[in-house]
C-alpha atoms as a PDB file:
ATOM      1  CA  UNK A   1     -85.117 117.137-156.779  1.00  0.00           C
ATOM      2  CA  UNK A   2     -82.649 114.704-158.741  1.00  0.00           C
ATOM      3  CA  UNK A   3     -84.165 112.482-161.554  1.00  0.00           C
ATOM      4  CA  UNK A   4     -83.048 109.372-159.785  1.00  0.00           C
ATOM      5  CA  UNK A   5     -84.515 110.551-156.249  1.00  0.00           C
ATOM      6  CA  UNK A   6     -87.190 111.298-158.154  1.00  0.00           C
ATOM      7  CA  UNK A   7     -87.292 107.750-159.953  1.00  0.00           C
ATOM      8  CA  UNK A   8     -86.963 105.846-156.766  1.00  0.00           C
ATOM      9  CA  UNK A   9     -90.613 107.769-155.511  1.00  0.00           C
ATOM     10  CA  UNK A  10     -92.294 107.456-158.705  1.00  0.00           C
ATOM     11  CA  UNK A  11     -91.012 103.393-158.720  1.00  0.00           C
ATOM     12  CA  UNK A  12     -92.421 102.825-154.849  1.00  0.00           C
ATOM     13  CA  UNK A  13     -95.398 104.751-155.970  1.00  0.00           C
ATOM     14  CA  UNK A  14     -95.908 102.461-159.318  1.00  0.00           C
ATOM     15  CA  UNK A  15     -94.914  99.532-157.375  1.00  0.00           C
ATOM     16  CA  UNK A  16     -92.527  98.622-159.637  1.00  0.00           C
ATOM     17  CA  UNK A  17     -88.474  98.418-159.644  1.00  0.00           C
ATOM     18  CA  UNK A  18     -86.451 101.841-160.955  1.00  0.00           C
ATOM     19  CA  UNK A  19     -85.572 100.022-164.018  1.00  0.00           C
ATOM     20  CA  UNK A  20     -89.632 100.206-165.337  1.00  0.00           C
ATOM     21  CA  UNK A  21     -89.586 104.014-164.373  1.00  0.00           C
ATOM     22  CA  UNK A  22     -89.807 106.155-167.566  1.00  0.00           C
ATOM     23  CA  UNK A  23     -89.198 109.856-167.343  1.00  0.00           C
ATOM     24  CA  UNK A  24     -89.935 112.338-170.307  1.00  0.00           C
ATOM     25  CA  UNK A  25     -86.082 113.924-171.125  1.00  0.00           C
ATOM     26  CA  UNK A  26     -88.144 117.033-172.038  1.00  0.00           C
ATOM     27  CA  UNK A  27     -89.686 117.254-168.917  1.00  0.00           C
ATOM     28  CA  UNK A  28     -86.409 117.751-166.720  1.00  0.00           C
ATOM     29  CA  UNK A  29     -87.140 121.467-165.522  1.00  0.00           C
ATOM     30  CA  UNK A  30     -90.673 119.958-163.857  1.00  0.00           C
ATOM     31  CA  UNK A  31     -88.828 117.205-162.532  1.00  0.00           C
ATOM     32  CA  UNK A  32     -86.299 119.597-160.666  1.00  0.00           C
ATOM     33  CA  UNK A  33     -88.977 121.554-159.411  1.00  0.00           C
ATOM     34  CA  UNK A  34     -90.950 118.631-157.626  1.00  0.00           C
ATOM     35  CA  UNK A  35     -90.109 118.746-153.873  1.00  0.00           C
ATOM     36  CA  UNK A  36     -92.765 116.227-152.432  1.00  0.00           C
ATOM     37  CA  UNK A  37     -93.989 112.570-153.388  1.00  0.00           C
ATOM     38  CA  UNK A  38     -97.524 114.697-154.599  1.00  0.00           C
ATOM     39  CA  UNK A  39     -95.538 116.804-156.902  1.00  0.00           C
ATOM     40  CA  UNK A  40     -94.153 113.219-158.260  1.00  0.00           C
ATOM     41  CA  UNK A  41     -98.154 112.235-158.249  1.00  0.00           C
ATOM     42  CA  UNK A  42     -99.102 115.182-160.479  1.00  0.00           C
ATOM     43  CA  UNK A  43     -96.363 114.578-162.806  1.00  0.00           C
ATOM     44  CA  UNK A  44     -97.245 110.608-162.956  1.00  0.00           C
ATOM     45  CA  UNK A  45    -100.927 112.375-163.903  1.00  0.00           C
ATOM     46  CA  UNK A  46     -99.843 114.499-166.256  1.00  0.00           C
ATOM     47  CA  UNK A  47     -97.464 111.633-168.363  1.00  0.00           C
ATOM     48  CA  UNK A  48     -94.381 112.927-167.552  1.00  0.00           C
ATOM     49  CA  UNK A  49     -93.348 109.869-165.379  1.00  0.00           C
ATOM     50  CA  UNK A  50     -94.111 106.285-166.961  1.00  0.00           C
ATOM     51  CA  UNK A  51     -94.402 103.028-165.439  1.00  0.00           C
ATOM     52  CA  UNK A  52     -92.469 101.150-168.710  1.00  0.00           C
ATOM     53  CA  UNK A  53     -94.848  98.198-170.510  1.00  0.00           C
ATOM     54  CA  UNK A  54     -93.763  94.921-169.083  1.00  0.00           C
ATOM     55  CA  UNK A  55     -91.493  92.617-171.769  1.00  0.00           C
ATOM     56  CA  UNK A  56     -93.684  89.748-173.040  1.00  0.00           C
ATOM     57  CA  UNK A  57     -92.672  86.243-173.751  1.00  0.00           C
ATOM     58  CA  UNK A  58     -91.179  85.611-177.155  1.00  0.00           C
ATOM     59  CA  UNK A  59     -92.813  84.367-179.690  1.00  0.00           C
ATOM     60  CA  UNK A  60     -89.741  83.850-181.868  1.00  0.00           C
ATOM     61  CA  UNK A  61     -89.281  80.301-180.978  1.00  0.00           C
ATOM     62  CA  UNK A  62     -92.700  79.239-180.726  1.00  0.00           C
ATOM     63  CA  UNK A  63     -93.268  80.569-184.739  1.00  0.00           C
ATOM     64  CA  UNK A  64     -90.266  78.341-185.519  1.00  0.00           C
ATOM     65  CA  UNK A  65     -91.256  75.610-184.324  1.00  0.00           C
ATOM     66  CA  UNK A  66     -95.091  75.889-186.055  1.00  0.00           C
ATOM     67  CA  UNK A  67     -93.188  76.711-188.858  1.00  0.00           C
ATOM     68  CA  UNK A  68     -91.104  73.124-188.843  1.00  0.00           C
ATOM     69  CA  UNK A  69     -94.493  71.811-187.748  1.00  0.00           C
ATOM     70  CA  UNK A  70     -95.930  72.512-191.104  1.00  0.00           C
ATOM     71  CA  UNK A  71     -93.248  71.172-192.958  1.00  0.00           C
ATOM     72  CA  UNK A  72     -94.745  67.988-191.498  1.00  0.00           C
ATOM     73  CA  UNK A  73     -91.297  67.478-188.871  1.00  0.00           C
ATOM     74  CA  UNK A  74     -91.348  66.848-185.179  1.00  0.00           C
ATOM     75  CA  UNK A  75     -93.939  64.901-185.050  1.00  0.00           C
ATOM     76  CA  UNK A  76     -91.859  61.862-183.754  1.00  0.00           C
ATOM     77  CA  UNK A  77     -92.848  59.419-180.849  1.00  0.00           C
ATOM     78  CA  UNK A  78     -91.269  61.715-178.332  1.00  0.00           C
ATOM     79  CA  UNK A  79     -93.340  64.758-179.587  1.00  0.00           C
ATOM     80  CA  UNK A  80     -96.675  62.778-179.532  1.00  0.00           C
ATOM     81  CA  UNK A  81     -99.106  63.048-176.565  1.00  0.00           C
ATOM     82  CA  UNK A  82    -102.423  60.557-177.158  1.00  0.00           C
ATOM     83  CA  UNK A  83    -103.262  57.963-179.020  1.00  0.00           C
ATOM     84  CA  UNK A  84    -103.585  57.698-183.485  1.00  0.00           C
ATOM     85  CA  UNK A  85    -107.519  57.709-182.331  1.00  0.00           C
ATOM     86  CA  UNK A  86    -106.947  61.486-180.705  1.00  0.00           C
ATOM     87  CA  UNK A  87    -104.494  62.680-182.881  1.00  0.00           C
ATOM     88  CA  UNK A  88    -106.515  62.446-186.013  1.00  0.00           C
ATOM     89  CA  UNK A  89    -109.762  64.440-186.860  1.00  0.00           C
ATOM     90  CA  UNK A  90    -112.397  61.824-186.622  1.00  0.00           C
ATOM     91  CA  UNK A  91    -114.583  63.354-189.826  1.00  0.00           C
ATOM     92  CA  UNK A  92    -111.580  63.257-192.190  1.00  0.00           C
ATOM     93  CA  UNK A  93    -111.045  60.153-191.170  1.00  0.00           C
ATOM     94  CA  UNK A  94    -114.420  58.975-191.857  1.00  0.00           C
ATOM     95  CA  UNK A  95    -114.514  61.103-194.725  1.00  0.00           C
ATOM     96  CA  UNK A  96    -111.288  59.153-196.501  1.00  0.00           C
ATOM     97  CA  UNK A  97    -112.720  55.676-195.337  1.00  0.00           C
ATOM     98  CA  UNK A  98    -116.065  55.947-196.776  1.00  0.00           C
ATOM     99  CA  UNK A  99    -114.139  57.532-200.190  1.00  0.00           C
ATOM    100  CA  UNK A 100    -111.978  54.707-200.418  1.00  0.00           C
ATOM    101  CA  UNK A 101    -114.639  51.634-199.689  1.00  0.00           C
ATOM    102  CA  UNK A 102    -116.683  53.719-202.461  1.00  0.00           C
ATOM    103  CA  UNK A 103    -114.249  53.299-204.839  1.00  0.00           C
ATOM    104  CA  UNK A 104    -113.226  50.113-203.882  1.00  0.00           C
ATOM    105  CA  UNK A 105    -117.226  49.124-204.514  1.00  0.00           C
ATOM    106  CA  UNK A 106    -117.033  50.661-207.691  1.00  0.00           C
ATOM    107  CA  UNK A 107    -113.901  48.703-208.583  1.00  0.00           C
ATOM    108  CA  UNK A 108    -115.766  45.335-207.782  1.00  0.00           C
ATOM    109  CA  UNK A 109    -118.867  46.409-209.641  1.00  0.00           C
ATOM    110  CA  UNK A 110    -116.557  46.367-212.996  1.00  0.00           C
ATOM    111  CA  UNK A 111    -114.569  43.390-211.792  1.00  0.00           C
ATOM    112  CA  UNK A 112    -116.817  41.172-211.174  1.00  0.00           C
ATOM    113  CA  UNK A 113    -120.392  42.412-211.501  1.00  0.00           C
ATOM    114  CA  UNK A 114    -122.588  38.984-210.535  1.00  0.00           C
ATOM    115  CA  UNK A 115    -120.948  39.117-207.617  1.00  0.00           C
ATOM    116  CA  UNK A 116    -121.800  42.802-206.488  1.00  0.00           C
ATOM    117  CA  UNK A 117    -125.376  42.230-208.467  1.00  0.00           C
ATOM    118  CA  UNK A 118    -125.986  39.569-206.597  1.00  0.00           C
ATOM    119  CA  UNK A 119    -125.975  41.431-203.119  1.00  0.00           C
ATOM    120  CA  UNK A 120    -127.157  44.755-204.615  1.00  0.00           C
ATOM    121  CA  UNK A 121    -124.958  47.604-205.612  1.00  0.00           C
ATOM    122  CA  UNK A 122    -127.032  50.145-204.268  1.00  0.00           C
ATOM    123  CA  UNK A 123    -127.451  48.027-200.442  1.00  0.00           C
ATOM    124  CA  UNK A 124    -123.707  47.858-200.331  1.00  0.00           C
ATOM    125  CA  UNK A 125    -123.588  51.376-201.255  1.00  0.00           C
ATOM    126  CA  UNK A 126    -125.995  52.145-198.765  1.00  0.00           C
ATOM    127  CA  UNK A 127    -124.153  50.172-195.972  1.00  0.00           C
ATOM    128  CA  UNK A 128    -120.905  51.881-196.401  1.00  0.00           C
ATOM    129  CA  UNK A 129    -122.960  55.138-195.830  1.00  0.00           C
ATOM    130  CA  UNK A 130    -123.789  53.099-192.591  1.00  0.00           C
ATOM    131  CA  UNK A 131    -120.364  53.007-191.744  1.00  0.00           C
ATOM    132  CA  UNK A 132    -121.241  48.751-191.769  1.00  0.00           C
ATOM    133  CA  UNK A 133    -117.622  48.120-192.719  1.00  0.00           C
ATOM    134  CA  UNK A 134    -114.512  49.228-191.004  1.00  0.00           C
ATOM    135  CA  UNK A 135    -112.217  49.000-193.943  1.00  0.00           C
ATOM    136  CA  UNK A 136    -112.121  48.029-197.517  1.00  0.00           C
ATOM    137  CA  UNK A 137    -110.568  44.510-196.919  1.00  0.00           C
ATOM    138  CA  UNK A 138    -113.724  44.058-194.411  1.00  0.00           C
ATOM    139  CA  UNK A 139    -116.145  44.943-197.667  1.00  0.00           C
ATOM    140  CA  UNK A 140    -114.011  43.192-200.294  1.00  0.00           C
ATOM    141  CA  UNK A 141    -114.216  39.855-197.891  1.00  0.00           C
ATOM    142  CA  UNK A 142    -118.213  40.805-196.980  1.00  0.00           C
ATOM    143  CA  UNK A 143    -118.311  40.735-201.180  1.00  0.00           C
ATOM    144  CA  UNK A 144    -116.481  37.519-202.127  1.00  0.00           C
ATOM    145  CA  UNK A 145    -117.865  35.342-199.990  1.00  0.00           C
ATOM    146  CA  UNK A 146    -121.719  36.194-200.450  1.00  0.00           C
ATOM    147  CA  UNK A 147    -122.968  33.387-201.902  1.00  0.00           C
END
């Protein structure tokens, strides 16, 4: 049998087109010698006949674009689905509020220290652990005006 009679069983029996049909160049004498769509079985056994892998999507452009993404770019208002709220990771962002209204307390302790003595540096410490103030100008306020 000819290799592209041959291909056109072996793609109906792969189910795929005759494009995804590989056939061993090696193998040509067995090919010639298969008469019936069972000799194109055994040879589909035996490896001689293929079905080729399926091409996969590209991953080119998707790499180029994380790599732009590191870099910090396309992060526009076009490119931005959900709010600040979502977008950021809620522990790093508690993380760099309670680090900054720490060192804004510490600030105020040298500053002006009857003023953070007087409510108690280690209660104002203890209610930015609380998460009792939403930002530093919150606690600076909550400080200068205890009286």
């Amino acid at each position: 049998m000819k290799a592209e009679k041959a291909r056109e069983i072996a793609a109906k029996l792969l189910k795929v087109g005759k494009n995804k049909i590989w056939i061993d160049p090696e193998e040509s004498e067995s090919i010639k010698e298969a008469i019936t769509k069972d000799d194109i079985r055994e040879l589909i056994k035996n490896g001689v006949i293929k079905k080729k892998k399926e091409s996969e999507q590209s991953r080119g452009r998707a790499r180029k674009v994380e790599k732009q993404k590191k870099k910090g770019r396309r992060k526009g208002h076009g490119s931005r689905k959900g709010t600040a709220k979502v977008r950021m990771d809620r522990k790093k962002n508690w993380i760099n509020r309670v680090r900054a209204q720490r060192a804004l307390l510490k600030e105020l302790k040298e500053k002006n220290p009857e003023q953070v003595k007087k409510l108690g540096y280690s209660k104002l410490y203890r209610m930015i652990k609380g998460g009792f103030f939403r930002s530093k100008a919150q606690l600076e306020r909550f400080v200068m005006e205890a009286k």
